[in-house]
Protein backbone atom coordinates (compact mmCIF):
# COMPACT_ATOMS: atom_id res chain seq x y z
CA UNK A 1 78.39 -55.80 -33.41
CA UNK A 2 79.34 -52.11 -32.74
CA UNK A 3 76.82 -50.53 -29.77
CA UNK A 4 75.19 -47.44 -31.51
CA UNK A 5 75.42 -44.78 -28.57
CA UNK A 6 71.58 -43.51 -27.24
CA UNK A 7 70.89 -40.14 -27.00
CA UNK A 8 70.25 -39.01 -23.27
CA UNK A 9 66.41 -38.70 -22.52
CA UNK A 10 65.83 -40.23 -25.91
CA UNK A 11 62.68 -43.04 -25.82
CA UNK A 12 64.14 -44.94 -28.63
CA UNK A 13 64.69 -48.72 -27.94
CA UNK A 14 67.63 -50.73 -29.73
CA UNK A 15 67.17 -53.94 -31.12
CA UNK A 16 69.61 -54.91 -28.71
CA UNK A 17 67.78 -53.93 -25.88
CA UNK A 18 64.29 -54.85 -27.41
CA UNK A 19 66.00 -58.02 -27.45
CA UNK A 20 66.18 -58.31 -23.60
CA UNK A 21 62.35 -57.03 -23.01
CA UNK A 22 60.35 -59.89 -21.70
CA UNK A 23 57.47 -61.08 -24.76
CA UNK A 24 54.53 -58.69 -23.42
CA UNK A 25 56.96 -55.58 -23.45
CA UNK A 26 55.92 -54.37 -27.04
CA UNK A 27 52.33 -54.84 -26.94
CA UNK A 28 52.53 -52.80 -23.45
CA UNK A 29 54.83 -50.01 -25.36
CA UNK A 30 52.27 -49.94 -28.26
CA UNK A 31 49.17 -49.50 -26.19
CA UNK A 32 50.98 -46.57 -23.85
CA UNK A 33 49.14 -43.18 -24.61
CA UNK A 34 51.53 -40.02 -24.62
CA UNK A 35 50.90 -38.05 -21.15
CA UNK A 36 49.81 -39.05 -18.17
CA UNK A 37 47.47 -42.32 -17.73
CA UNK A 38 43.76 -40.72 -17.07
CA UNK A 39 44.04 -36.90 -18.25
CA UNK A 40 42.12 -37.50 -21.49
CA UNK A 41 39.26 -38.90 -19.40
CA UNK A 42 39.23 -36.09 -16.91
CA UNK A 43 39.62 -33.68 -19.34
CA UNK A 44 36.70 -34.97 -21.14
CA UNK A 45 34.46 -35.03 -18.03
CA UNK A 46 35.35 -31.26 -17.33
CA UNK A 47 34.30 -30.25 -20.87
CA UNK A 48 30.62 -32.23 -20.49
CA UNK A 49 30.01 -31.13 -17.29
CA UNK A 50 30.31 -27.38 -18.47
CA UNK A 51 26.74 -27.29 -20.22
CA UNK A 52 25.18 -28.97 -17.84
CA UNK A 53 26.40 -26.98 -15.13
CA UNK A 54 24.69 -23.74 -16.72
CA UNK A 55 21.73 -25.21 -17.61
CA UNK A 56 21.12 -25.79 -13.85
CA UNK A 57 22.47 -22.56 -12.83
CA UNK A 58 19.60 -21.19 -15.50
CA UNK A 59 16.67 -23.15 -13.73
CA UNK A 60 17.95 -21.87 -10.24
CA UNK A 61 18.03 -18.46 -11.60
CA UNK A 62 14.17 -19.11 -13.25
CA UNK A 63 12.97 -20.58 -9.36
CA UNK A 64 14.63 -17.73 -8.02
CA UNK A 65 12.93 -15.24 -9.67
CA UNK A 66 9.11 -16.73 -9.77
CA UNK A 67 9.62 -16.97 -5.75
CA UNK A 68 10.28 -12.98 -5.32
CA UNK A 69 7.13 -12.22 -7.87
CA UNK A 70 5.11 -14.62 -5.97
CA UNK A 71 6.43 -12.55 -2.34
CA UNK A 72 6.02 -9.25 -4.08
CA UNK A 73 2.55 -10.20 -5.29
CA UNK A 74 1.73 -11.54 -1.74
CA UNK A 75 2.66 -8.38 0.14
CA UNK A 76 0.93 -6.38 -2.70
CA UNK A 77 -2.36 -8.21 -1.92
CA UNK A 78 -1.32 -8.05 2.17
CA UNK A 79 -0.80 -4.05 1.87
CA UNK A 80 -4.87 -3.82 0.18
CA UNK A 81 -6.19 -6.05 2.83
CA UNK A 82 -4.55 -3.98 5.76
CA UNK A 83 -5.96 -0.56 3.68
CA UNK A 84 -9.66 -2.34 3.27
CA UNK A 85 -9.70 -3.19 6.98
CA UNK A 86 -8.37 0.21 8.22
CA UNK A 87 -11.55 1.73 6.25
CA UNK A 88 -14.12 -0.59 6.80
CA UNK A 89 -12.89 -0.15 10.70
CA UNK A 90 -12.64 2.77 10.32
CA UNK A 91 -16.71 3.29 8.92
CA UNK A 92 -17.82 1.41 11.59
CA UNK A 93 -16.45 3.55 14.13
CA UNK A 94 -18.35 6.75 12.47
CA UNK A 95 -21.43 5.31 12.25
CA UNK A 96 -21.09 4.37 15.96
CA UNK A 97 -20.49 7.54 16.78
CA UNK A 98 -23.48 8.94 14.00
CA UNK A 99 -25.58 6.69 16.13
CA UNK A 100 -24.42 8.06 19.54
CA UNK A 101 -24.78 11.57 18.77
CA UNK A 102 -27.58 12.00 16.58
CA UNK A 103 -30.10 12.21 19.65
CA UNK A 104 -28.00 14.62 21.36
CA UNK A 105 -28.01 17.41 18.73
CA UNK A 106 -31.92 18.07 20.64
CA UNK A 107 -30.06 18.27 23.29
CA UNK A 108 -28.05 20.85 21.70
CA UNK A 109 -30.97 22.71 20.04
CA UNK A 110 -32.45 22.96 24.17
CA UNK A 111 -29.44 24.55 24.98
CA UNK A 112 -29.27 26.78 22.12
CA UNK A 113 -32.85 28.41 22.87
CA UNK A 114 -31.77 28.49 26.61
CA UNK A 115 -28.79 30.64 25.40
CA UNK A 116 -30.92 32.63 23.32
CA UNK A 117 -33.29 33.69 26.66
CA UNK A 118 -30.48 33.51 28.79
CA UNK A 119 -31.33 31.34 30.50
CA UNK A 120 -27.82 29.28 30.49
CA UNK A 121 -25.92 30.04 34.18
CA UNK A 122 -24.75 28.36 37.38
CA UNK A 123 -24.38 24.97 37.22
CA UNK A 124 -26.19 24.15 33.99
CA UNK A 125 -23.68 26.51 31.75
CA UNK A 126 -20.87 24.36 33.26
CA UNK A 127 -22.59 21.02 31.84
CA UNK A 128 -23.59 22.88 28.83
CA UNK A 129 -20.00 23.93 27.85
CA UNK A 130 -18.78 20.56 28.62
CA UNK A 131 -21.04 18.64 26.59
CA UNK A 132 -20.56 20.96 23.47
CA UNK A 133 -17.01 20.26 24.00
CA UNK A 134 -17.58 16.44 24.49
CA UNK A 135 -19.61 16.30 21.12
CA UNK A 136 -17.28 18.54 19.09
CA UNK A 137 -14.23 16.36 20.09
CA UNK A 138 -16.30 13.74 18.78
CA UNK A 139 -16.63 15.39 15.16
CA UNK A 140 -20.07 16.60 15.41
CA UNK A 141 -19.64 20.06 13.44
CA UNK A 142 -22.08 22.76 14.13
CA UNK A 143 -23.17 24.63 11.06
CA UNK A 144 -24.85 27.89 9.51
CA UNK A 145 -24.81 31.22 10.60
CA UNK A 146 -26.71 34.26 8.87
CA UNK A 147 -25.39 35.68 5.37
CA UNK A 148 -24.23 32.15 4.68
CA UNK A 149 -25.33 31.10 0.87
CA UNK A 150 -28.32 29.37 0.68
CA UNK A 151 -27.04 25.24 -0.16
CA UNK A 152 -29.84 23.19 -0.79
CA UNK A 153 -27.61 20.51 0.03
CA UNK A 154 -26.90 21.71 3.42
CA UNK A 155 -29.95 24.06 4.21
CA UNK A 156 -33.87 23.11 4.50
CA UNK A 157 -35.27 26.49 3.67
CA UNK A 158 -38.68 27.17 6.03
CA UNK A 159 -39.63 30.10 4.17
CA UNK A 160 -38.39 32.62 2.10
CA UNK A 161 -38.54 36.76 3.95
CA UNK A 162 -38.84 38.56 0.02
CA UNK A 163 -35.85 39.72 -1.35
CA UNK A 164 -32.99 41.85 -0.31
CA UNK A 165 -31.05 44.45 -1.76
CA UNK A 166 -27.62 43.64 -0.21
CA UNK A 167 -28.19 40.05 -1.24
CA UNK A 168 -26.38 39.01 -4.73
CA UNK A 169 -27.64 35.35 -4.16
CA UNK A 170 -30.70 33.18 -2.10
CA UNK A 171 -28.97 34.14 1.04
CA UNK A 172 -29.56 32.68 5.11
CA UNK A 173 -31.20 35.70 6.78
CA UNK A 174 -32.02 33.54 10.10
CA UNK A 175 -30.86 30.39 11.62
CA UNK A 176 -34.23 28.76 12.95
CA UNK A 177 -32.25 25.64 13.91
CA UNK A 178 -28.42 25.17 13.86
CA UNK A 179 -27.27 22.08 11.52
CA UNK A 180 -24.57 19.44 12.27
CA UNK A 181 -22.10 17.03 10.30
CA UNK A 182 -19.95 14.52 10.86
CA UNK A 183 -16.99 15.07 8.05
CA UNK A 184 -18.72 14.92 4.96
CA UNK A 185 -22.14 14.15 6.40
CA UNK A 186 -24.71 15.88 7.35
CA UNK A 187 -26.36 15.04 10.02
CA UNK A 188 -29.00 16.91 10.56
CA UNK A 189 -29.54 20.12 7.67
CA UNK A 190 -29.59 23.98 9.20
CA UNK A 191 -33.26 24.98 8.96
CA UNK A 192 -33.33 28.60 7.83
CA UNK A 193 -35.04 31.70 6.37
CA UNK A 194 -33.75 32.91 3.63
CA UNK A 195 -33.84 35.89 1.63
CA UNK A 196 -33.60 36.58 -2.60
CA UNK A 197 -31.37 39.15 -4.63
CA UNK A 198 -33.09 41.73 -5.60
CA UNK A 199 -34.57 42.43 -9.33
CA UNK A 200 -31.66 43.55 -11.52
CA UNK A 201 -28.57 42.83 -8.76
CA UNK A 202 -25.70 41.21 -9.45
């Protein structure tokens, strides 16, 4: 029999040499997959893991962002608290003071007449000044001076003088008492006489 000459790099087997392969040798050539033993496995484990690998990275993403609105949502209700205890702090350090300085504005109303008969010199000016200092660093506010318009709000009128030609509203003509406030409250209103526009002014 004439040898039929094999191609180099050829995977054809002769009958000659099929001949010499021990009995298994066939079934072991049949059941041989093309490639490399294991890369149809692997390369089926790569393409399952791919959906499951986003879905996870989509829950992460989903924790992530219901953590920062929970943190933005507890600094939002921090930022009120600190603003509500900065007022209410802050109200009960005027009253204290409304408290403290109500019974001095006497005080101030004694040194007001003394000023008015001069009386105010020496010594007792010097505590005078200092205490009208002390109180108006402490926001008590002294108010109403003549030709100021009348405010109810503001102003108890004690009596009215007539009218007054110069006058184009209810106008202060006297302060019988000065008034005080602290901010927006009054403390104690300016008692005054006041004085009406005359008939037909504007």
């Amino acid at each position: 029999m004439t040898d039929r000459p094999v191609e180099p790099g050829s995977d054809e087997v002769t009958p000659e040499e099929q001949a010499d392969l021990p009995p298994e040798a066939p079934d072991l050539l049949a059941d041989s997959p093309e490639g490399e033993p294991g890369e149809g496995a692997e390369d089926a484990q790569d393409e399952s893991a791919g959906p499951e690998g986003t879905d996870e990275l989509t829950t992460v993403k989903g924790a992530l962002a219901d953590r920062t609105n929970d943190l933005q949502r507890l600094q939002a209700e921090y930022a009120n608290y600190r603003k509500r205890v900065d007022r209410d702090r802050q109200l009960v350090a005027e009253n204290a003071a409304y408290k403290a300085l109500v019974p001095v504005v006497e005080v101030l109303d004694t040194i007001d007449r003394a000023k008015e008969h001069d009386e105010l010199d020496g010594g007792f000016k010097a505590v005078a000044d200092q205490l009208e200092r002390a109180v108006a660093s402490a926001g008590l506010v002294r108010f109403g001076e003549p030709g100021d318009p009348f405010d109810p709000t503001i102003h108890e009128a004690l009596s009215h003088l007539g009218t007054d030609p110069d006058a184009t509203v209810t106008t202060v003509k006297h302060v019988a008492k000065a008034g005080f406030r602290m901010g927006d409250r009054v403390v104690r209103a300016a008692q005054v006489l006041v004085v009406d526009p005359a008939e037909g002014s504007e």
